[in-house]
Protein backbone atom coordinates (compact mmCIF):
# COMPACT_ATOMS: atom_id res chain seq x y z
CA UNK A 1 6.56 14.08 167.22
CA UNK A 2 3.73 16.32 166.34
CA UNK A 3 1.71 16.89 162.43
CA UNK A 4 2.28 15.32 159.27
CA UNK A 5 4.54 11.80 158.85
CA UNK A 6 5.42 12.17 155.08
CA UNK A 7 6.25 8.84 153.91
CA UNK A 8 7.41 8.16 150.43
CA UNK A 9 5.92 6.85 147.06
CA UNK A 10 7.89 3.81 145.38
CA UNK A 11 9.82 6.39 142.77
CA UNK A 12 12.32 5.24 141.30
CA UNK A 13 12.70 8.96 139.45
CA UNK A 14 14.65 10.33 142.14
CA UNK A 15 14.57 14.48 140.95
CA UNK A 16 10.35 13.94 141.10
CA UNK A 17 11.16 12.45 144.66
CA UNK A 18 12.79 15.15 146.00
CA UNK A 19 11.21 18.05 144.27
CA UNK A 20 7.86 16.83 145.61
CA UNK A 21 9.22 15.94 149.42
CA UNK A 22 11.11 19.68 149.22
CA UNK A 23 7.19 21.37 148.47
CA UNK A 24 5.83 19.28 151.16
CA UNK A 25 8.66 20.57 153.81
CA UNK A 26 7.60 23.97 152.81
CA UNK A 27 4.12 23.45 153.53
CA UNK A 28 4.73 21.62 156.97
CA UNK A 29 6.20 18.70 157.94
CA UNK A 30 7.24 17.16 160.83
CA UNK A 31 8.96 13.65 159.65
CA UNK A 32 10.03 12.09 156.49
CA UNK A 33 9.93 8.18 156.34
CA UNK A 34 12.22 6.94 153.34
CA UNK A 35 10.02 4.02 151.92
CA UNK A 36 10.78 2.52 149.06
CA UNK A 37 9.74 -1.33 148.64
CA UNK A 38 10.65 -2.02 145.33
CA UNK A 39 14.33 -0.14 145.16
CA UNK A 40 18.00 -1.55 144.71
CA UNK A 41 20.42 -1.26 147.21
CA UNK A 42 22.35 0.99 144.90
CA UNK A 43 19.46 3.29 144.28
CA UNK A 44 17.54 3.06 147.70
CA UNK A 45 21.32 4.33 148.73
CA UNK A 46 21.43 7.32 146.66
CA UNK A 47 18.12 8.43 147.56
CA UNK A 48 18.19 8.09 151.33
CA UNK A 49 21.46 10.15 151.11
CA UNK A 50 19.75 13.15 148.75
CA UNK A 51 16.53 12.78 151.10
CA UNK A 52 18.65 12.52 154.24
CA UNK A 53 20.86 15.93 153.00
CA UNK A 54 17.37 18.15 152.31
CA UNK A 55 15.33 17.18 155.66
CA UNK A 56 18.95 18.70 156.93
CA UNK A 57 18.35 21.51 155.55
CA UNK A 58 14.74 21.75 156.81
CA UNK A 59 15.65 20.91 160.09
CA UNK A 60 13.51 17.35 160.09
CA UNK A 61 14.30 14.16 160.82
CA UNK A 62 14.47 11.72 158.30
CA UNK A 63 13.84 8.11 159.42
CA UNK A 64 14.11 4.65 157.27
CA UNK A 65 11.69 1.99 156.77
CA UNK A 66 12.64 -1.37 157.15
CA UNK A 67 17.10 -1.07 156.29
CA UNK A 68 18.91 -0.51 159.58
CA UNK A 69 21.93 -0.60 157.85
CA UNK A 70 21.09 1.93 155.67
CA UNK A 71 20.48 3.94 158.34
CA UNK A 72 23.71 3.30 160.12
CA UNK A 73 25.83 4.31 156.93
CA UNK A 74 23.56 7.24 156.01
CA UNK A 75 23.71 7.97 159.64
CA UNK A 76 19.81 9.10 159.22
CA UNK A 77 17.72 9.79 162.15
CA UNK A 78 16.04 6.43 163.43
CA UNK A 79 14.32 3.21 161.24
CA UNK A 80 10.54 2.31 161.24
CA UNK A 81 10.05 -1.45 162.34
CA UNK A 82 7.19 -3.20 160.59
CA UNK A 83 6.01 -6.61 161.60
CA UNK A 84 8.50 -8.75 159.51
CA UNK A 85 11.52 -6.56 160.27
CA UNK A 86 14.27 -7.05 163.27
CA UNK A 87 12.52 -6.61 166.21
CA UNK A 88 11.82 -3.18 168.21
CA UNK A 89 14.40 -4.63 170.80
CA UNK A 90 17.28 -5.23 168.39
CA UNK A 91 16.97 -1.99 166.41
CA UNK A 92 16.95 0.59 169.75
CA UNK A 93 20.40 -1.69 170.66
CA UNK A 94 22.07 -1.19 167.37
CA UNK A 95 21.32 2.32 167.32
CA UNK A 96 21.87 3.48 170.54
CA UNK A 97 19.39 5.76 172.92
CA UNK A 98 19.45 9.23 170.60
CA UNK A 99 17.66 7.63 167.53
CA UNK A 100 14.06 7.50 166.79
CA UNK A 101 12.99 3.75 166.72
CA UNK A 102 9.11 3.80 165.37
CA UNK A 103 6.87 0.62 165.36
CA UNK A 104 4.21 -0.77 163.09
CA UNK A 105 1.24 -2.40 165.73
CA UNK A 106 -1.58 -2.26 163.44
CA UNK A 107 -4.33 -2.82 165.47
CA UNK A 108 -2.70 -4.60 167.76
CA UNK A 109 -2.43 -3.13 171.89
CA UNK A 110 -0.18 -5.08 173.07
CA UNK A 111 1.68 -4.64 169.98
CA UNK A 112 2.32 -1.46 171.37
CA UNK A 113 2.78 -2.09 174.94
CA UNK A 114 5.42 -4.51 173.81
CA UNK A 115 6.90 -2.09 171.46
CA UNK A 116 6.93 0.60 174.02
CA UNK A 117 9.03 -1.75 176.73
CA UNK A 118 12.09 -2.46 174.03
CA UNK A 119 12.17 1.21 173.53
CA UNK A 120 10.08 2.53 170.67
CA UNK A 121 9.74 5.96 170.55
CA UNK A 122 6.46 6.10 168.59
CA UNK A 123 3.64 3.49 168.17
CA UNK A 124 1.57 3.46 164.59
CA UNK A 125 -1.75 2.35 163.84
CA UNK A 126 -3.10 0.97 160.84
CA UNK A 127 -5.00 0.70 158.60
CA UNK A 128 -7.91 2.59 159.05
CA UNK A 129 -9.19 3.38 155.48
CA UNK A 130 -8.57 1.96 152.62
CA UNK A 131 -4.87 2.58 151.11
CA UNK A 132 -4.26 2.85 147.64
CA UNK A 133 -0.68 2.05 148.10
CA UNK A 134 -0.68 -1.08 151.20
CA UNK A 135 -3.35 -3.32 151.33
CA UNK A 136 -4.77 -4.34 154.75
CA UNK A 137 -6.09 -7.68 155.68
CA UNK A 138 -8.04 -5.59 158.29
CA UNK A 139 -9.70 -2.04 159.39
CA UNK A 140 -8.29 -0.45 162.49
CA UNK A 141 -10.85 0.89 164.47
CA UNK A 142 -10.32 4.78 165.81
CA UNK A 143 -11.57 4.25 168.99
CA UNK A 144 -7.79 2.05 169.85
CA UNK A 145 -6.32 5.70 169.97
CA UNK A 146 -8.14 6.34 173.32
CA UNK A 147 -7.24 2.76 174.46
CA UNK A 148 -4.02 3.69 173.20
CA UNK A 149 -3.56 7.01 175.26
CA UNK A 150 -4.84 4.99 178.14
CA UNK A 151 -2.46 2.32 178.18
CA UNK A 152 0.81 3.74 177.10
CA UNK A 153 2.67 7.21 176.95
CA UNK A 154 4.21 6.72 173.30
CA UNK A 155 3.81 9.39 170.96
CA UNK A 156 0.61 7.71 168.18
CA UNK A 157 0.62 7.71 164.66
CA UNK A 158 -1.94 6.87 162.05
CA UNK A 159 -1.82 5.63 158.79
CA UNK A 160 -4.08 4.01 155.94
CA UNK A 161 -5.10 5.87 153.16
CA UNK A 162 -5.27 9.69 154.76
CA UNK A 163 -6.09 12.42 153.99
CA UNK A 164 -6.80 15.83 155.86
CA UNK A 165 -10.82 15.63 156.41
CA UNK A 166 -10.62 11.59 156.96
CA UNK A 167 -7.45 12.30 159.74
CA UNK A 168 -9.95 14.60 162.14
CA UNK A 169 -11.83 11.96 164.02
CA UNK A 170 -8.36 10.40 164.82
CA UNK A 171 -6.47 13.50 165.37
CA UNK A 172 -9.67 14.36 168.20
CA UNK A 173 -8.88 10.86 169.31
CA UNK A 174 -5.48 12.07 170.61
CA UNK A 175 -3.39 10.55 166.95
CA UNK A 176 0.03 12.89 167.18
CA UNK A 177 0.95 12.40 163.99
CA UNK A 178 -1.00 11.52 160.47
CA UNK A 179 1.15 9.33 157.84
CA UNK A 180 0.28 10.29 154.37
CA UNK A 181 1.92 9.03 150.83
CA UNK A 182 -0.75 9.25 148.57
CA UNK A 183 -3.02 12.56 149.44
CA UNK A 184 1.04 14.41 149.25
CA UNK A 185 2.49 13.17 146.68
CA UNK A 186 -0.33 12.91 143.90
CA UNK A 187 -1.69 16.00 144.72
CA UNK A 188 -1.17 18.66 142.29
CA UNK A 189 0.17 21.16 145.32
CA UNK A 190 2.32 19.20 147.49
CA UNK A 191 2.63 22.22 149.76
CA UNK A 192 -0.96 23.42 149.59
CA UNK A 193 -1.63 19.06 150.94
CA UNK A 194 0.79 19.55 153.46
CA UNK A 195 -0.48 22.44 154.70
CA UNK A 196 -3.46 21.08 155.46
CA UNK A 197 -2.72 18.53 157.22
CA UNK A 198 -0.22 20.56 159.67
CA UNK A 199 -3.39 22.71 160.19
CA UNK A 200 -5.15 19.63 161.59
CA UNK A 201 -2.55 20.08 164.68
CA UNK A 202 -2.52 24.20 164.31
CA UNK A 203 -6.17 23.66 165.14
CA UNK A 204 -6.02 21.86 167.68
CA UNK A 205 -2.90 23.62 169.43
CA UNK A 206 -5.31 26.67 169.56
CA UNK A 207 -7.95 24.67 170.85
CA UNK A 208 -5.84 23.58 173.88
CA UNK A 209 -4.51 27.65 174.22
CA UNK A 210 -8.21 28.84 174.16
CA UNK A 211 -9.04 26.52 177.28
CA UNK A 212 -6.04 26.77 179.15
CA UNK A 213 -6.38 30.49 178.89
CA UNK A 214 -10.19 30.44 179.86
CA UNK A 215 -9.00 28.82 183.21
């Protein structure tokens, strides 16, 4: 639970969807979110399945907004609960201890103490910028990652309108993972975009060597 958090455009073209998620696994990524708002059953299906098969091949986990029982007949890695979804509680019972349950608190701290008590295994935080994909009703203020690492010991991820020079101040604020669709996806080197984003954490890994070693 460490680096990038690719989560995916609303494509409906499904050969553009994986041929841009397989450049950003080669450039770094730690997570794939399957995210697709506007899909059919039939066709949200088919992709989760071609999108579950490559992150097996890259060793990632893949993990699926919103459908649990998509992700109980794909047999993918975990769901993502947002705010109007079953509830952090009912998701972690359905799918056992060994899946990844993640959960949508916005700004919201006891969101995430809540979240972390039914079982979540990551808290995310959002928006902070402005999103060209999800619109926020609100601005997240970075400074609820220190409250954050304070207050509980979940795993924290960011997200709203990301990219790798507006992640730093959240990534110093102790975010473990930055959620990107846009700044991946559109850009004209997938790879080259995920790439820098996984250096965001390279950085900071060597940081934390260089001290420990000074000691």
């Amino acid at each position: 639970m460490r680096g990038l958090y690719l989560v995916t455009p609303n494509w409906d073209d499904t050969e553009r969807l994986l041929d841009c998620t397989r450049a950003a696994l080669d450039g770094g990524v730690a997570l794939v979110q399957y995210r697709h708002k506007d899909a059919s059953p039939d066709l949200r299906r088919r992709q989760g399945a071609a999108l579950l098969a490559l992150c097996r091949r890259y060793g990632r986990p893949l993990v699926i907004n919103d459908h649990l029982d998509l992700c109980l007949t794909l047999g993918a890695d975990g769901v993502h609960v947002g705010g109007t979804d079953a509830s952090v509680a009912q998701v972690r019972a359905a799918l056992g201890p060994g899946k990844i349950v993640g959960a949508s608190c916005y700004g919201d701290l006891e969101l995430a103490r809540a979240a972390e008590r039914d079982g979540a295994t990551y808290a995310a935080f959002g928006g902070f910028y402005p999103s060209p994909v999800k619109r926020y009703s609100f601005v997240t203020a970075p400074d609820i990652l220190l409250e954050a690492r304070r207050q509980i010991a979940l795993p924290l991820v960011v997200i709203g309108g990301m990219t790798p020079d507006n992640a730093v101040p959240l990534v110093e604020r102790g975010a473990d993972m930055v959620a990107a669709i846009t700044s991946v996806y559109v850009s004209a080197d997938p790879t080259c975009a995920a790439r820098r984003f996984d250096a965001l954490f390279g950085a900071q890994r060597k940081t934390s060597a260089d001290v420990t070693g000074a000691v």
